[in-house]
C-alpha atoms as a PDB file:
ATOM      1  CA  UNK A   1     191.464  70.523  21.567  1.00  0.00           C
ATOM      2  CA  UNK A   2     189.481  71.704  18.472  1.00  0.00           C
ATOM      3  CA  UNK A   3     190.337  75.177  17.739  1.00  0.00           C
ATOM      4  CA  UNK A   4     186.879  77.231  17.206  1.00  0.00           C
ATOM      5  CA  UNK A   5     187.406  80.511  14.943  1.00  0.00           C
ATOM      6  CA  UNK A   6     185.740  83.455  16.255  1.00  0.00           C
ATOM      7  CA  UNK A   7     183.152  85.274  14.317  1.00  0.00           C
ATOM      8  CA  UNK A   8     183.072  88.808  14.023  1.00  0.00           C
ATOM      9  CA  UNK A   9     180.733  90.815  16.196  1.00  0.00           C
ATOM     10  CA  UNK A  10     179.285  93.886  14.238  1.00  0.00           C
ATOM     11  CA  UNK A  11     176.135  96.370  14.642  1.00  0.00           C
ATOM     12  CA  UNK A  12     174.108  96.964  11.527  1.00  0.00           C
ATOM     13  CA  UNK A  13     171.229  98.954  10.284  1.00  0.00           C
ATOM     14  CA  UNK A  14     168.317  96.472  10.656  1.00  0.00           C
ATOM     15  CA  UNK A  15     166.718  97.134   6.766  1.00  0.00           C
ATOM     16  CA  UNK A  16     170.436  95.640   5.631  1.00  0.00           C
ATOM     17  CA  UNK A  17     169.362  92.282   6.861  1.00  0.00           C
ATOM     18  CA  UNK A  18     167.291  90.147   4.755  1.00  0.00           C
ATOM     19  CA  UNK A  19     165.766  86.536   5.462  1.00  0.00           C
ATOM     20  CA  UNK A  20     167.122  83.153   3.994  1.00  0.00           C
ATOM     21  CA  UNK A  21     164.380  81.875   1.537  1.00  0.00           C
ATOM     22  CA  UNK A  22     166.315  78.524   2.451  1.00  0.00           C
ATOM     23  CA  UNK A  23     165.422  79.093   5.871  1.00  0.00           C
ATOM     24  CA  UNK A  24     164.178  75.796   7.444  1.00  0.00           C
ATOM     25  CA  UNK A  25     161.680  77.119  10.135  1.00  0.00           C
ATOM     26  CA  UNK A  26     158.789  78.552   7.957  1.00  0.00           C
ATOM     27  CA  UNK A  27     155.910  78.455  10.686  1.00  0.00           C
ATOM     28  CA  UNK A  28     156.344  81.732  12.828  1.00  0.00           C
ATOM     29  CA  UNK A  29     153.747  81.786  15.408  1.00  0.00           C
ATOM     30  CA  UNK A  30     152.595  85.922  16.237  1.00  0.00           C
ATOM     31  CA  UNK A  31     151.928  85.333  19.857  1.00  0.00           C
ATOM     32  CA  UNK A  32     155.902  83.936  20.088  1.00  0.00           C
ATOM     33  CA  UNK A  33     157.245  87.017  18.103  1.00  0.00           C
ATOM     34  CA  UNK A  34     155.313  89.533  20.444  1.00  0.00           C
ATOM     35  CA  UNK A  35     156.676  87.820  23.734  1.00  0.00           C
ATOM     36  CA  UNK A  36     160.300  88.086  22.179  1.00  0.00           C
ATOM     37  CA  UNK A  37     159.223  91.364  21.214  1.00  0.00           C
ATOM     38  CA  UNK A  38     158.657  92.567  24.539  1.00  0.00           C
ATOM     39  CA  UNK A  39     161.675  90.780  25.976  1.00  0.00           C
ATOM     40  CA  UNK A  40     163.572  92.854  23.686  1.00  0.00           C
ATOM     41  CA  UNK A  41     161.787  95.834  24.478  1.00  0.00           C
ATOM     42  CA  UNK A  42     162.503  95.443  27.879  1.00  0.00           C
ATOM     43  CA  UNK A  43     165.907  93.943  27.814  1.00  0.00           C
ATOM     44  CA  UNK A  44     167.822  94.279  24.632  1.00  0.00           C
ATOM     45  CA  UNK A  45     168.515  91.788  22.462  1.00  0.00           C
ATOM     46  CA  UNK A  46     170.932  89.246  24.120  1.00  0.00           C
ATOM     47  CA  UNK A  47     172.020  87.192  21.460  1.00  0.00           C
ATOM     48  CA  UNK A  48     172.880  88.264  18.220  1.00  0.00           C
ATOM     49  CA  UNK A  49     171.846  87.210  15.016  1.00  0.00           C
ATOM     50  CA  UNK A  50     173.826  85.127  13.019  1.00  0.00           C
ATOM     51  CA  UNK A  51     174.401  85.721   8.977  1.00  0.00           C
ATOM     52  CA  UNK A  52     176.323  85.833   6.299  1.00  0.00           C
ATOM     53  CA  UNK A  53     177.744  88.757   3.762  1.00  0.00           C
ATOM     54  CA  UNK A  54     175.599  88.798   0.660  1.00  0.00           C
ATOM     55  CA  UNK A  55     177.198  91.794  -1.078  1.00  0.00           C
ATOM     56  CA  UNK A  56     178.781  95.113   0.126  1.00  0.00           C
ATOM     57  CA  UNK A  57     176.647  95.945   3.208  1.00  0.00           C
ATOM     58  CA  UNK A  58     173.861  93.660   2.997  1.00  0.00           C
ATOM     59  CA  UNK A  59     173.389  90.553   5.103  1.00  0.00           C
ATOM     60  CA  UNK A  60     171.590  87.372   4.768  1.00  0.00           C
ATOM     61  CA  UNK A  61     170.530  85.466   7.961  1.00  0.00           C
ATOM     62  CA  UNK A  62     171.531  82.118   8.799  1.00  0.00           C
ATOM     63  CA  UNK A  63     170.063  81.964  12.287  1.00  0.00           C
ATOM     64  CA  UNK A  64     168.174  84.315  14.213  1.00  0.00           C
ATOM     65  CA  UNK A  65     164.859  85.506  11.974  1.00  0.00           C
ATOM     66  CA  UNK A  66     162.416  85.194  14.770  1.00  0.00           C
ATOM     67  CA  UNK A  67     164.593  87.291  16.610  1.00  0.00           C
ATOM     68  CA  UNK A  68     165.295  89.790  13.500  1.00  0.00           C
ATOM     69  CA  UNK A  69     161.387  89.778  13.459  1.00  0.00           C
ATOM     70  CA  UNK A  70     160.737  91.197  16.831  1.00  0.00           C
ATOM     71  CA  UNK A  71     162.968  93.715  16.482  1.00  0.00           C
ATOM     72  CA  UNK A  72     161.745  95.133  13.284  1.00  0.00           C
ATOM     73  CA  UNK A  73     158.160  94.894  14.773  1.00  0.00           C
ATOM     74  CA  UNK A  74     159.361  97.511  18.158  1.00  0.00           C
ATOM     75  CA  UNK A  75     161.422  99.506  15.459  1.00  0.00           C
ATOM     76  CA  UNK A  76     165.067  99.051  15.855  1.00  0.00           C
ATOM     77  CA  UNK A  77     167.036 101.014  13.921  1.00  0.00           C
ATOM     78  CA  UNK A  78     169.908  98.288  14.135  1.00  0.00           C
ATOM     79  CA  UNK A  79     170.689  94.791  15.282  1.00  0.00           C
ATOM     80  CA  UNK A  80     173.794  93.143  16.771  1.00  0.00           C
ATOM     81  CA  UNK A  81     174.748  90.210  14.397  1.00  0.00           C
ATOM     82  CA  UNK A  82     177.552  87.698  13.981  1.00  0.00           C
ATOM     83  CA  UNK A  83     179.319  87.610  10.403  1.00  0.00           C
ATOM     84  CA  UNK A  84     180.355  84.161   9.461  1.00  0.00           C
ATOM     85  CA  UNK A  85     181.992  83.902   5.536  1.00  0.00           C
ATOM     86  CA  UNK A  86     180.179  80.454   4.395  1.00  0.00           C
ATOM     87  CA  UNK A  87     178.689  79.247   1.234  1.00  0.00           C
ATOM     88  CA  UNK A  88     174.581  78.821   0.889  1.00  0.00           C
ATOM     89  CA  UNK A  89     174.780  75.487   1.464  1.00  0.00           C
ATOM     90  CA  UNK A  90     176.936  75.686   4.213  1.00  0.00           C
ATOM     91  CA  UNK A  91     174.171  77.839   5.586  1.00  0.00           C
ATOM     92  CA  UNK A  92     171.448  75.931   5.245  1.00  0.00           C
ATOM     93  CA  UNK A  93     173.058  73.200   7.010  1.00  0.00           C
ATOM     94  CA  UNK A  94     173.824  75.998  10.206  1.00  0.00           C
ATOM     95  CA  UNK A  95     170.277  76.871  10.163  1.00  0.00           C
ATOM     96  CA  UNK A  96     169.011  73.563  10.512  1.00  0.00           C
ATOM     97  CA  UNK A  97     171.747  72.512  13.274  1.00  0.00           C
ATOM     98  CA  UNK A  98     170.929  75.575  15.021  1.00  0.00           C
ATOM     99  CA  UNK A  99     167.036  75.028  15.166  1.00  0.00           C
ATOM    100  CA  UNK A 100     167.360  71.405  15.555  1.00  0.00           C
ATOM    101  CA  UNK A 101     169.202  72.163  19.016  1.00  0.00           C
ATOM    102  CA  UNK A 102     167.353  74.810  19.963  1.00  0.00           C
ATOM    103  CA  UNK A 103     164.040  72.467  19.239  1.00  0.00           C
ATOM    104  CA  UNK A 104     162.681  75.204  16.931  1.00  0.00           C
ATOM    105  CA  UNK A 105     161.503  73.093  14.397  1.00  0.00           C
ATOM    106  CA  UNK A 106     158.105  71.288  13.361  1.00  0.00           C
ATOM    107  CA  UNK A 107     158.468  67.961  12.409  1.00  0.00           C
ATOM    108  CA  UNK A 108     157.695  68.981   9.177  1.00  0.00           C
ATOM    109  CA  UNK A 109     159.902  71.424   8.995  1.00  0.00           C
ATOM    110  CA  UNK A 110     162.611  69.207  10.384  1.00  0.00           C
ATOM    111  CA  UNK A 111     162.295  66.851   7.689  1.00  0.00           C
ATOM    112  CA  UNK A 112     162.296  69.251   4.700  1.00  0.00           C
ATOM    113  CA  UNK A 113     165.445  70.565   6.152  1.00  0.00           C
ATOM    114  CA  UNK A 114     166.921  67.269   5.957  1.00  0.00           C
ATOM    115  CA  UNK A 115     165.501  66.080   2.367  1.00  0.00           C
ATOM    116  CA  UNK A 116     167.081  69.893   0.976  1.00  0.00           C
ATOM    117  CA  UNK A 117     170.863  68.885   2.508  1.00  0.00           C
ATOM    118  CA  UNK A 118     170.384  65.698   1.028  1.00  0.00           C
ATOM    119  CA  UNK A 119     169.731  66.891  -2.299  1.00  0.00           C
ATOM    120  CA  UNK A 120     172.082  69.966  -2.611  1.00  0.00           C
ATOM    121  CA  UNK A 121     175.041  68.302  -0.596  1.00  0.00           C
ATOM    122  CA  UNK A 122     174.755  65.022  -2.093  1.00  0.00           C
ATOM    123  CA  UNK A 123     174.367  64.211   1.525  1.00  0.00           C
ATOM    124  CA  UNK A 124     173.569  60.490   3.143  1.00  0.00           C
ATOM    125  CA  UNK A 125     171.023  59.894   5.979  1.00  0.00           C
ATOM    126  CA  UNK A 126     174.303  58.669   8.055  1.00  0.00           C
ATOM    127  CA  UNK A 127     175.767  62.139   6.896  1.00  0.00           C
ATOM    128  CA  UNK A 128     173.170  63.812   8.231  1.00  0.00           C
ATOM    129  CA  UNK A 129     172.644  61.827  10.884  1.00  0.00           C
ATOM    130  CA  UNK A 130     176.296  62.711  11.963  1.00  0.00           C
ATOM    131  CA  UNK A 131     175.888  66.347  11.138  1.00  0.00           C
ATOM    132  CA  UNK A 132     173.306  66.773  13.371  1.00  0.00           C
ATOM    133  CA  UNK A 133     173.981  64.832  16.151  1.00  0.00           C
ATOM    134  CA  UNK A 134     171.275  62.488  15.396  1.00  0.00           C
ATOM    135  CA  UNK A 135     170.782  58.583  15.260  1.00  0.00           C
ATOM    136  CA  UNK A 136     170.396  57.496  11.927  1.00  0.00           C
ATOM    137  CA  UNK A 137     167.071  56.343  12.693  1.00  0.00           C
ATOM    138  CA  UNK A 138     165.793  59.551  13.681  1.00  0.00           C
ATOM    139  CA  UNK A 139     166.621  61.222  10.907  1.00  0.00           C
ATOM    140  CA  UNK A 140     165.059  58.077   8.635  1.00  0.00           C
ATOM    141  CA  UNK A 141     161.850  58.108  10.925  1.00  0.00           C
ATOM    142  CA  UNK A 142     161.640  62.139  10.260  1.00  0.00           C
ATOM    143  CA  UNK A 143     162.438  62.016   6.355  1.00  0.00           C
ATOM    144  CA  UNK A 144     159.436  59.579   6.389  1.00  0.00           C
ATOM    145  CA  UNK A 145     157.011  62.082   7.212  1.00  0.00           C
ATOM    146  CA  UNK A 146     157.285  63.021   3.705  1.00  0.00           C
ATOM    147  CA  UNK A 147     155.440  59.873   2.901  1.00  0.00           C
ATOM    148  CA  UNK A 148     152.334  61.368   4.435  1.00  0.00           C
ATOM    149  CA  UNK A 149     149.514  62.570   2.489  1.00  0.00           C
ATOM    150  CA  UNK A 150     149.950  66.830   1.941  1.00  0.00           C
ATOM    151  CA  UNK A 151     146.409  67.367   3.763  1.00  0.00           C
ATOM    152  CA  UNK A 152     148.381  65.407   6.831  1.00  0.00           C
ATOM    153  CA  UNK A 153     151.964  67.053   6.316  1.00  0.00           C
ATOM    154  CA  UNK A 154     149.820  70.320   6.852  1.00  0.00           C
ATOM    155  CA  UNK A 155     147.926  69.654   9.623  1.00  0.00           C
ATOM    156  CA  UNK A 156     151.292  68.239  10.998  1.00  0.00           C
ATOM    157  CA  UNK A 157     152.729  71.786  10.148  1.00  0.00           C
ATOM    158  CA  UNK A 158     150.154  73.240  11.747  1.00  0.00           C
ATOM    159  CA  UNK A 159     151.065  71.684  15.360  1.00  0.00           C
ATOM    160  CA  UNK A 160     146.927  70.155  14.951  1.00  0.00           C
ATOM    161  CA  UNK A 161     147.992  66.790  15.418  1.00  0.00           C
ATOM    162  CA  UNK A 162     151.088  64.956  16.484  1.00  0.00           C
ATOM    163  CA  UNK A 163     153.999  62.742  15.742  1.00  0.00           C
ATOM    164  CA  UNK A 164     152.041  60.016  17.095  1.00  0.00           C
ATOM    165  CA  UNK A 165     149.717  60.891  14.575  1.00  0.00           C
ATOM    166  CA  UNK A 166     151.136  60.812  11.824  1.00  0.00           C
ATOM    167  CA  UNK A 167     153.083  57.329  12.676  1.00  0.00           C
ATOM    168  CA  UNK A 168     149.359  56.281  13.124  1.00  0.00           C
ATOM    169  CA  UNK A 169     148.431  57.417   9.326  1.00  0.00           C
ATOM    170  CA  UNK A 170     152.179  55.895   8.298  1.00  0.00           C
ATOM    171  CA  UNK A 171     151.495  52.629   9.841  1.00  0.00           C
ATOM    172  CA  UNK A 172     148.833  52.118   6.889  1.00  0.00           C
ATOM    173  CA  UNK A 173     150.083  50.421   3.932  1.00  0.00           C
ATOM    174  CA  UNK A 174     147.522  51.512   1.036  1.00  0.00           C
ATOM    175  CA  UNK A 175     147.598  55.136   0.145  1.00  0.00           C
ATOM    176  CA  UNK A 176     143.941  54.743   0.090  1.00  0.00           C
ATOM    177  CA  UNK A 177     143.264  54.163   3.923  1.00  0.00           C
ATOM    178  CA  UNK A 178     146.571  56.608   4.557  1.00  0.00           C
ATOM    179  CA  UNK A 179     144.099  59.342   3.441  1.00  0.00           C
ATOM    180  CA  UNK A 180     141.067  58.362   5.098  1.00  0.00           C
ATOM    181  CA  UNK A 181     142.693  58.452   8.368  1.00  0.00           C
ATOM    182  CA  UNK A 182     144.033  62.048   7.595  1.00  0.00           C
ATOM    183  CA  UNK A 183     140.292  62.858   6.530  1.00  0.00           C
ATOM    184  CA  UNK A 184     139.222  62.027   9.753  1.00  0.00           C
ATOM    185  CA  UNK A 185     141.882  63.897  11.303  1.00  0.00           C
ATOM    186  CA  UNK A 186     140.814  66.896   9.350  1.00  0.00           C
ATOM    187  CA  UNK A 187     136.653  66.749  10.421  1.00  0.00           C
ATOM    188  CA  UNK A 188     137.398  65.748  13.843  1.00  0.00           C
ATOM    189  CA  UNK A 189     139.860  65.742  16.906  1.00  0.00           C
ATOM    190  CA  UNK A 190     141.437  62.435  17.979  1.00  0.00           C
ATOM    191  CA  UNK A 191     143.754  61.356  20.447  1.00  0.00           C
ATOM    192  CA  UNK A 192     146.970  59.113  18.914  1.00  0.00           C
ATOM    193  CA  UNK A 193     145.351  56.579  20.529  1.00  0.00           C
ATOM    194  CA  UNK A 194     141.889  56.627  18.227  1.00  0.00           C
ATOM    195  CA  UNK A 195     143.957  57.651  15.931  1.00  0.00           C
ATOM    196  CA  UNK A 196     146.194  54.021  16.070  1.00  0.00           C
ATOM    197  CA  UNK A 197     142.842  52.018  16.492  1.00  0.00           C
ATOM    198  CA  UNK A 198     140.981  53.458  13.384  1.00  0.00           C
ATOM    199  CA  UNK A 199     144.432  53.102  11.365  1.00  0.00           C
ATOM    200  CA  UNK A 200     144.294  49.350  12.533  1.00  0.00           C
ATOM    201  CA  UNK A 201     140.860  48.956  11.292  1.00  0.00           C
ATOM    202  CA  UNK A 202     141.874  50.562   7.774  1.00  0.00           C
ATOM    203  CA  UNK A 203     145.158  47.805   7.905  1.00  0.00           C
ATOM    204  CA  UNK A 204     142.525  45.307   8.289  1.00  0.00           C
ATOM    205  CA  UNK A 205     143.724  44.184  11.918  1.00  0.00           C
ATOM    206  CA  UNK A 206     141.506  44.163  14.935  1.00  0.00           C
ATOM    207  CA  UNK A 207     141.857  47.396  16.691  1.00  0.00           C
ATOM    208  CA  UNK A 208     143.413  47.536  20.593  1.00  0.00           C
ATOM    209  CA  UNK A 209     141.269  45.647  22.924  1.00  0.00           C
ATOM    210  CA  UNK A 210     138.943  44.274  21.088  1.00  0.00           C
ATOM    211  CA  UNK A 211     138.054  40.255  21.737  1.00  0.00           C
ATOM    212  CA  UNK A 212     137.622  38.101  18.608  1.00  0.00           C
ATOM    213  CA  UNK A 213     134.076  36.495  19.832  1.00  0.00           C
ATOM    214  CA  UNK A 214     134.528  32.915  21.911  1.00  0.00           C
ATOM    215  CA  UNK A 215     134.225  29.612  20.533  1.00  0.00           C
ATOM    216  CA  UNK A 216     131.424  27.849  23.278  1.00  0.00           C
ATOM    217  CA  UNK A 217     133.677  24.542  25.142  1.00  0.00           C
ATOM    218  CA  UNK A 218     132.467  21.262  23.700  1.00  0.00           C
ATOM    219  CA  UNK A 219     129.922  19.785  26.324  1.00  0.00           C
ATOM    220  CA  UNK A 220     131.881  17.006  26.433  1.00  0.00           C
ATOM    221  CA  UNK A 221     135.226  19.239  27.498  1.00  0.00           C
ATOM    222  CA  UNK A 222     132.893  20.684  30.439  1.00  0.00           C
ATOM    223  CA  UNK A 223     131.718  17.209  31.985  1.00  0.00           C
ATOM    224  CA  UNK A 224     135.229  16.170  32.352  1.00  0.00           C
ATOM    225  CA  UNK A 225     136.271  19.462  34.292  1.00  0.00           C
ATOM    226  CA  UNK A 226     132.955  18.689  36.700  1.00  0.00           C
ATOM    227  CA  UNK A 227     134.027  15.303  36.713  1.00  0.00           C
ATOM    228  CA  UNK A 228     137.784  16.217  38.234  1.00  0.00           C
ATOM    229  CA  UNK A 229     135.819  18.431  40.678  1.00  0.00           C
ATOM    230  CA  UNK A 230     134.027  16.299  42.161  1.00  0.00           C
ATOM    231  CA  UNK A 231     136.775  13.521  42.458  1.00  0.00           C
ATOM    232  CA  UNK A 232     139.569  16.208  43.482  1.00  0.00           C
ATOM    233  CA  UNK A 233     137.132  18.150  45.556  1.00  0.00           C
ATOM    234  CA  UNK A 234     138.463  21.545  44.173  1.00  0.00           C
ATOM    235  CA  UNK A 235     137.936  23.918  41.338  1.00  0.00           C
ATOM    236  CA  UNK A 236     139.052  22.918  37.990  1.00  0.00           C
ATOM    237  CA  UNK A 237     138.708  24.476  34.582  1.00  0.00           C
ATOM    238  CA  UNK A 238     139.070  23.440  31.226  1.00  0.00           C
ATOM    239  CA  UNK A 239     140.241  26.189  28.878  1.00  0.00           C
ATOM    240  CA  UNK A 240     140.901  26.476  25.272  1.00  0.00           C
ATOM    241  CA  UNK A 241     143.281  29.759  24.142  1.00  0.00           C
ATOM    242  CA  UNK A 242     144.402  30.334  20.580  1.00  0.00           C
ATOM    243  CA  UNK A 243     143.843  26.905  19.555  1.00  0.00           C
ATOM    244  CA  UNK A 244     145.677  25.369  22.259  1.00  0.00           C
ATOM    245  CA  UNK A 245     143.515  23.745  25.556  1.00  0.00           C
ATOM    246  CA  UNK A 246     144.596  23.081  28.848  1.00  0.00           C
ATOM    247  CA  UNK A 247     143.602  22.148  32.455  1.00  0.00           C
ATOM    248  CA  UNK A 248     143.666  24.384  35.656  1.00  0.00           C
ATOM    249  CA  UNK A 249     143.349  22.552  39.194  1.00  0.00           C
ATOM    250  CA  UNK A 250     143.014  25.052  42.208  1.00  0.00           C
ATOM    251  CA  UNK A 251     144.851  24.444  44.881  1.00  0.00           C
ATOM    252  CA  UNK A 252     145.207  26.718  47.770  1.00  0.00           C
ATOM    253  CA  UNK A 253     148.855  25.561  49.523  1.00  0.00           C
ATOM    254  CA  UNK A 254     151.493  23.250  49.435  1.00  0.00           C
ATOM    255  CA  UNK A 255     149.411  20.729  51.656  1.00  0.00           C
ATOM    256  CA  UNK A 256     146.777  20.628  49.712  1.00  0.00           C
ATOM    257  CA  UNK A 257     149.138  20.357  46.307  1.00  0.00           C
ATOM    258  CA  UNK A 258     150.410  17.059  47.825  1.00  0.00           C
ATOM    259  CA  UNK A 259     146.719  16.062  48.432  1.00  0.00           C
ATOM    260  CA  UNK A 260     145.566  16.475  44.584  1.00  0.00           C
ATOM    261  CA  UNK A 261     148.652  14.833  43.162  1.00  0.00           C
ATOM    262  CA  UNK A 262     147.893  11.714  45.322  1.00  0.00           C
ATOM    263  CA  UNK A 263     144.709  11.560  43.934  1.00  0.00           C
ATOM    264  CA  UNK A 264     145.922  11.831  41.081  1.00  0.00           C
ATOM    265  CA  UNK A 265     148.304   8.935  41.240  1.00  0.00           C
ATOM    266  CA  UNK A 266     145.397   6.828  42.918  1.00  0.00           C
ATOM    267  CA  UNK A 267     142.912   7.316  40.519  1.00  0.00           C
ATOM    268  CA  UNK A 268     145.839   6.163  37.643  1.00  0.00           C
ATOM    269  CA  UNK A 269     146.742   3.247  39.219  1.00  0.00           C
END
């Protein structure tokens, strides 16, 4: 069994705790700080913040500023915290495996976190990948949201459109028609799916459910089908789909199977 050192469990005057500026969560929404506010208020705070010793009595958080923002906004005097000795580094990768389970992040967010431990760890996607508890394609598919024009990593940051909107813009290959979508996205509201049809368009492929228009049957294709009708006395239809035409003879049980393929064999012999 892994053995999991304890951290130690102080209380500490609230002005001698400072955010990270490496923090990974950067989009702190006021309505979410004033519920946790009043939870606190009502409550106490129930979990203590985690952070690390910057110098003789002052404290740098690793996880917890949302909470160490609500209680500075009801005016706590001092916060219960957990002190855990690690590097910068060290706790920038924390903070993102804390807010990654805790689903705190934006996908933007998210994704910076991962591109910063890449580049000040020397760290892999599979590294990540297995620091986080995440497939390796999940961390790819997030680290390529940094492919997306700023205007849509902002909007993206904003929570005004989606994932499924910005794999829409992504799925365009010209930078060109990557930023037309995301100035559409900007003027107007559109679901992923409008989103996915328009980006189509801008690919040059024929958006979802439209019909390329039909090629008319050759008349002579249509007097053979009324031909077979009237011999086999049921519906047939000649057809022609993507290039490739066929024959359909109706037939309505086994009986009348047996009937049609006698014809058949009659009218060839």
């Amino acid at each position: 069994m892994r053995k999991v050192l304890a951290k130690k469990l102080d209380e500490v005057p609230i002005e001698s705790v400072v955010p990270n500026p490496d923090q990974p969560r950067t989009n702190f929404k006021k309505e979410e700080i004033e519920e946790l506010a009043n939870s606190i208020e009502k409550d106490g705070l129930l979990q203590p913040i985690l952070v690390r010793t910057i110098r003789e009595g002052k404290y740098q958080i690793i996880a917890g500023e949302r909470r160490w923002q609500a209680c500075k906004s009801i005016g706590l005097k001092t916060v219960p915290v957990r002190i855990k000795d690690v590097d910068e580094d060290r706790a920038l990768e924390l903070a993102l495996v804390e807010n990654v389970q805790r689903s705190d992040l934006n996908p933007i967010e998210e994704a910076y976190g991962y591109k910063r431990l890449m580049e000040r760890k020397n760290m892999t996607q599979a590294d990540i990948a297995q620091a986080m508890s995440k497939g390796r394609s999940t961390v790819a598919n997030a680290l390529r949201l940094l492919d997306l024009p700023e205007g849509a990593q902002q909007l993206l940051f904003e929570d005004k459109i989606t994932a499924g909107h910005a794999r829409a813009i992504l799925s365009i290959p010209s930078q060109e028609g990557r930023q037309t979508l995301t100035n559409k996205l900007m003027e107007m509201k559109m679901s992923v799916r409008e989103a996915e049809n328009l980006a189509r368009l801008l690919s040059g492929k024929p958006s979802e459910g439209s019909t390329t228009a039909r090629q008319p049957l050759p008349k002579a294709y249509k007097s053979v089908a009324k031909a077979l009708r009237e011999v086999l006395n049921t519906n047939v239809r000649v057809k022609s789909v993507k290039g490739k035409n066929k024959i359909e003879i109706e037939f309505k049980d086994e009986e009348e199977l047996e009937r049609l393929f006698e014809e058949l064999i009659a009218s060839v012999s």
